[in-house]
Protein backbone atom coordinates (compact mmCIF):
# COMPACT_ATOMS: atom_id res chain seq x y z
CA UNK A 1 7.11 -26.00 3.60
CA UNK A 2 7.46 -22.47 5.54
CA UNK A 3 4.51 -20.10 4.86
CA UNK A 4 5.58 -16.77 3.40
CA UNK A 5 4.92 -13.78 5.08
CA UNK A 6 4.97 -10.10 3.15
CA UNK A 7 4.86 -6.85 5.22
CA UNK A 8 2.99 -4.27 3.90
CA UNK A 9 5.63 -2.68 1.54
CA UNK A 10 6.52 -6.57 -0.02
CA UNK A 11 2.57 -6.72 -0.45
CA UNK A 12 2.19 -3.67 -1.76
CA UNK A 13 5.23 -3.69 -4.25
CA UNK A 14 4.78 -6.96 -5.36
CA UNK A 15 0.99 -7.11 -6.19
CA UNK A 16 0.28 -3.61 -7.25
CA UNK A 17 1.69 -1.95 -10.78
CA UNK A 18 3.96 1.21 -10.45
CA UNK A 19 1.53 3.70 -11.31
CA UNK A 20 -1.29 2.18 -9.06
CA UNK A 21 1.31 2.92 -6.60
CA UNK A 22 1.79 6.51 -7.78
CA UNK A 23 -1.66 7.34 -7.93
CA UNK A 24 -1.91 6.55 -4.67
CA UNK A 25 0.81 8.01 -3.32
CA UNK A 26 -0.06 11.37 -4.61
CA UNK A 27 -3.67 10.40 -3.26
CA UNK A 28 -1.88 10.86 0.42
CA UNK A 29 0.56 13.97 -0.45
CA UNK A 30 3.36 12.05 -1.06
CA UNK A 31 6.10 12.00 -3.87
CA UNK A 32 4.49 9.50 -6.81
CA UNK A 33 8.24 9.41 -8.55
CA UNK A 34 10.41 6.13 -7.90
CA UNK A 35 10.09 2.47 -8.78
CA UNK A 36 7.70 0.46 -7.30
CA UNK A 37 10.01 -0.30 -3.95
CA UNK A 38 10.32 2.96 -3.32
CA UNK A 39 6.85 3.89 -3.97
CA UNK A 40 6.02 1.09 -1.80
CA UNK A 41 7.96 2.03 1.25
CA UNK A 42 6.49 5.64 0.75
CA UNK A 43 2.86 4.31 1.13
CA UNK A 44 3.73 1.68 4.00
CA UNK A 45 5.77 4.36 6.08
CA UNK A 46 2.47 7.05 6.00
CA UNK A 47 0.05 4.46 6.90
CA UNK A 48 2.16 3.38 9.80
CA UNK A 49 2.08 6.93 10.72
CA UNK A 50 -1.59 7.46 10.15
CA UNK A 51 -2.61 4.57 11.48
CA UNK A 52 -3.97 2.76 8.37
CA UNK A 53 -2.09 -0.29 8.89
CA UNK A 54 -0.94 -1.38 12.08
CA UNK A 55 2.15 -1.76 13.48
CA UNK A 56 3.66 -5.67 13.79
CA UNK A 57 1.87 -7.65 16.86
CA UNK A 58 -1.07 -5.20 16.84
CA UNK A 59 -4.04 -7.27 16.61
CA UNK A 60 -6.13 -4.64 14.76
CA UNK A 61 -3.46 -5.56 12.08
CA UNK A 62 -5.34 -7.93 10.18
CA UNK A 63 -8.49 -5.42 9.53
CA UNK A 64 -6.57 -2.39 9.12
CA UNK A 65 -4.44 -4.36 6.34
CA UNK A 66 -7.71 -5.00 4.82
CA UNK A 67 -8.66 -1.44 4.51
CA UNK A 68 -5.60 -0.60 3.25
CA UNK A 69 -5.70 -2.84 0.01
CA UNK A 70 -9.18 -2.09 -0.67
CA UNK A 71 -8.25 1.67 -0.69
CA UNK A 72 -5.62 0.56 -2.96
CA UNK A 73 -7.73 -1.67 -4.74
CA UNK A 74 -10.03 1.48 -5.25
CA UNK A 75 -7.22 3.39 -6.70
CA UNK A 76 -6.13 0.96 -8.81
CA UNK A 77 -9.66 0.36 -10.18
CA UNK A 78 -9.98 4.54 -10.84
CA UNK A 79 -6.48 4.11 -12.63
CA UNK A 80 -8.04 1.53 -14.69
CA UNK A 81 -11.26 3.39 -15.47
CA UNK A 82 -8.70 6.55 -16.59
CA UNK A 83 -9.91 8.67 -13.49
């Protein structure tokens, strides 16, 4: 059996609920309308810009991914605690 692999939108979208999503989007200046894709492509698209998450074949990709979910995991844990 293959091993799945998610890019950073599929990870995003498919682990984190909508308005996690839009929290954080607004967090970063960005638009928190759409559905979870689109909210999800938002978020992946400015950390590829920023630098938060590297691009494919970096090798920094692994720890920068990591940052990036437990800033997400942070947001999602404010959401959750009605900050």
């Amino acid at each position: 059996m293959g091993q799945q692999q998610l890019n950073t939108e599929g990870l995003l979208g498919r682990f984190f609920p909508r308005e996690v999503l839009a929290d954080h989007a607004e967090s970063v200046s960005k638009s928190p309308k759409g559905s979870s894709a689109v909210l999800a492509a938002r978020i992946s698209t400015h950390w590829l810009k920023t630098g938060s998450v590297a691009a494919k074949g970096d090798g920094a990709q692994k720890a920068n991914t990591e940052t990036a979910l437990a800033n997400a995991e942070s947001d999602q844990a404010k959401a959750q605690r009605g900050n």
